[in-house]
Protein backbone atom coordinates (compact mmCIF):
# COMPACT_ATOMS: atom_id res chain seq x y z
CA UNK A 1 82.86 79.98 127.51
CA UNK A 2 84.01 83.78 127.89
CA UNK A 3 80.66 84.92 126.64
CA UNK A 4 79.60 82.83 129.55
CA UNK A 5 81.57 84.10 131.62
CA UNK A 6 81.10 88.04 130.64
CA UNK A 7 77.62 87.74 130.82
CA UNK A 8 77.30 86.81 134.45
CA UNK A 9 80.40 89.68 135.19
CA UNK A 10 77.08 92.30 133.52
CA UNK A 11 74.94 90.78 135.21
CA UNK A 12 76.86 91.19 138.36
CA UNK A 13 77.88 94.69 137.55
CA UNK A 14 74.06 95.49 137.23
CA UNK A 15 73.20 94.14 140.56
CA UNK A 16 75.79 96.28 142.18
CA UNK A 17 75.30 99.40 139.73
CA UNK A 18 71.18 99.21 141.13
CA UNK A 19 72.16 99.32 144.61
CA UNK A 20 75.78 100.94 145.17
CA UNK A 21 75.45 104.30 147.23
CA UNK A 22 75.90 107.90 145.15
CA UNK A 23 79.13 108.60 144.42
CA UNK A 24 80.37 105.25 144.34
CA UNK A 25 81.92 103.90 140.77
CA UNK A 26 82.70 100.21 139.38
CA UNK A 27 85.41 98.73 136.96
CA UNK A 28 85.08 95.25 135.34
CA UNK A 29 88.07 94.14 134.14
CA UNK A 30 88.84 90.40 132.76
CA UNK A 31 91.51 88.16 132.60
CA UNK A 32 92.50 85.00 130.25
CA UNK A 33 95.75 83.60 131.83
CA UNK A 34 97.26 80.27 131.58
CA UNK A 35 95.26 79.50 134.66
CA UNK A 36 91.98 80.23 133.11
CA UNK A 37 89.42 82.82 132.80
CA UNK A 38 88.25 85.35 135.76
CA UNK A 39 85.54 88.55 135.96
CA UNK A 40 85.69 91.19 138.19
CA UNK A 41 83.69 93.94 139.62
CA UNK A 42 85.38 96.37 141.76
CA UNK A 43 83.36 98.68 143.33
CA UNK A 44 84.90 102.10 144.48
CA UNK A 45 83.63 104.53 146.95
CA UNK A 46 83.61 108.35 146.43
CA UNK A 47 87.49 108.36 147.43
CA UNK A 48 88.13 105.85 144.69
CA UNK A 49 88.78 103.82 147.53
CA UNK A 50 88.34 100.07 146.86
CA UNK A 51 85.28 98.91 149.19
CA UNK A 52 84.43 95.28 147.42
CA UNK A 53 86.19 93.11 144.81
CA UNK A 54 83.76 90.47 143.03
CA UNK A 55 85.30 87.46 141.11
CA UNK A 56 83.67 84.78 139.16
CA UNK A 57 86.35 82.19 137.85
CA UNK A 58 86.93 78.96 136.59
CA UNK A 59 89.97 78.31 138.92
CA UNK A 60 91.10 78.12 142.24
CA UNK A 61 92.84 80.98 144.56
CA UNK A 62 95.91 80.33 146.69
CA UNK A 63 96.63 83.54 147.53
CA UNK A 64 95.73 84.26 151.39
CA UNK A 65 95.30 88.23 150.36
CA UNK A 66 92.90 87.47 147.73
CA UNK A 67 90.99 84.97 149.36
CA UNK A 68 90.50 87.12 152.38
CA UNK A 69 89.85 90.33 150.13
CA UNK A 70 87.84 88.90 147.10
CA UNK A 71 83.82 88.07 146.76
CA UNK A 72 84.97 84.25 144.90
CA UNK A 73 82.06 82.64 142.86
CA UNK A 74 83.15 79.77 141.00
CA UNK A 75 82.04 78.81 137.80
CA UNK A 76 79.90 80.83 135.35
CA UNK A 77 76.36 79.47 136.14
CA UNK A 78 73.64 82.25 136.28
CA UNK A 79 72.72 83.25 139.81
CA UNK A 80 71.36 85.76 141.70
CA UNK A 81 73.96 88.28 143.13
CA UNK A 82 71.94 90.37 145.19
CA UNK A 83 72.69 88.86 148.44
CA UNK A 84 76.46 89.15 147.95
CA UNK A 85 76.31 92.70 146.50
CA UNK A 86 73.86 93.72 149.03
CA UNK A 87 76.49 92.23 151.89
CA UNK A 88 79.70 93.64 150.41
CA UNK A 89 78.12 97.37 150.33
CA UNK A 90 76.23 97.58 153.67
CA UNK A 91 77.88 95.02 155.98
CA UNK A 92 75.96 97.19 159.04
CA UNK A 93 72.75 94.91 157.79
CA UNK A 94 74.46 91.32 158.19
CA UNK A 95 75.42 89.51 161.36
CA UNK A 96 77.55 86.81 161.89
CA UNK A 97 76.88 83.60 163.76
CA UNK A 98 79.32 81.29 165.05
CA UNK A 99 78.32 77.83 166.15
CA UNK A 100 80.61 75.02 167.80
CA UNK A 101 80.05 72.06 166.61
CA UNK A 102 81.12 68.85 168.69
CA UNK A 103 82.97 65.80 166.25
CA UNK A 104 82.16 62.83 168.75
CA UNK A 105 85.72 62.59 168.82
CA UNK A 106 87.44 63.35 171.93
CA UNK A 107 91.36 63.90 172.99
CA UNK A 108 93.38 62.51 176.14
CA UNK A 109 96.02 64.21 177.64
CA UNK A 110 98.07 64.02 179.97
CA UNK A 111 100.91 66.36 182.19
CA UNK A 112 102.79 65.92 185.75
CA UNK A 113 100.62 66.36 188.55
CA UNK A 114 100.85 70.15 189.91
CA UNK A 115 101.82 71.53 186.58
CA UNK A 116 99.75 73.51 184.36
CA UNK A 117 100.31 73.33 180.32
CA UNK A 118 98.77 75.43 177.79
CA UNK A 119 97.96 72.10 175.56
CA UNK A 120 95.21 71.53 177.79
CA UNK A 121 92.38 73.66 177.08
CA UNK A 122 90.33 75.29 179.90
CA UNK A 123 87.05 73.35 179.02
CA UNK A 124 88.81 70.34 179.25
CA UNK A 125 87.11 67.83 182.39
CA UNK A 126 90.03 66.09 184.87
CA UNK A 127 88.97 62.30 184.72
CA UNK A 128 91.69 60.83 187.11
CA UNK A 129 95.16 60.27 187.10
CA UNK A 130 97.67 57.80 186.08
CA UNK A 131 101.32 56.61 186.83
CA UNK A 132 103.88 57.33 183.70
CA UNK A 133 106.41 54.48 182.81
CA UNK A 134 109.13 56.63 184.93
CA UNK A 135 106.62 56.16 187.74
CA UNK A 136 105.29 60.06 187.91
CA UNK A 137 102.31 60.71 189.00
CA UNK A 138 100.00 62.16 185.89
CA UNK A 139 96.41 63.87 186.06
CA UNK A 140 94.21 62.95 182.80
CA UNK A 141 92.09 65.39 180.96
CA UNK A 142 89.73 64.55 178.23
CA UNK A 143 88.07 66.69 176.05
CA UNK A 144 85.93 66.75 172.48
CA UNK A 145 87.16 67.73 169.43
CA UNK A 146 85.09 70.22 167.90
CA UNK A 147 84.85 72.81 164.66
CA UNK A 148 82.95 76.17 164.54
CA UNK A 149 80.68 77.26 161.68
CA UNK A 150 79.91 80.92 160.37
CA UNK A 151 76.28 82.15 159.18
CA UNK A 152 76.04 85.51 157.92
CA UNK A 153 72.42 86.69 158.37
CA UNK A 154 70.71 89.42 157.26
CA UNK A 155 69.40 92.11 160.36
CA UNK A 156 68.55 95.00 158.59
């Protein structure tokens, strides 16, 4: 399984060797822990400033840093890197798309009449009002649950 493992970490190192700008260096170190096996690429820029961190690994991350710092490809089946090398060094040439996606599912709220609260979101639609068990007056807002999505294209 290393060889595996080492192989695509070459590979990888190859694809970002072909395309990193002058100057710019890699290291490719490897790690057997009790959690498993991981290979990295780091790529430096002329500053020997870390500007990309590639990991392929057989195990999970927890850690927010890493997650949020690392290039993660799981497992050690052979794949093309390009794309991912090519986005790590020149960002400038990717965009990123968010969509909002709507669930079908929707929320109903509902506060004092003449008060504002910050649960209710501002797209939110007024649909009436209501009287609360202690005989308040209520207004009603309904809204849809929703998610967003991210798609990183390429511009350049």
């Amino acid at each position: 399984m290393e060889t595996q493992y080492r192989a695509q970490q070459e590979k990888l190192a190859a694809t970002v060797t072909a395309m990193m700008p002058a100057g710019y260096s890699i290291s490719t170190p490897f790690s057997v822990t009790d959690y498993g096996m991981s290979a990295y690429v780091c790529v430096f820029d002329s500053n020997y400033t870390q500007v990309a961190k590639f990991r392929i690994s057989d195990h999970s991350v927890t850690n927010i840093d890493r997650m949020r710092n690392e290039i993660h490809f799981s497992g050690c089946a052979d794949r093309d890197y390009t794309y991912a090398a090519e986005y790590a060094l020149f960002p400038e040439r990717f965009q990123t798309i968010s969509k909002t996606i709507g669930t079908g599912k929707f929320v109903e709220q509902s506060v004092p009449t003449g008060t504002t609260s910050s649960i209710i979101p501002s797209y939110a639609k007024f649909i009436g009002q209501r009287t609360s068990k202690a005989n308040k007056l209520l207004d009603v807002y309904r809204w849809e649950k929703f998610y967003v999505t991210e798609e990183v294209i390429r511009i350049a």
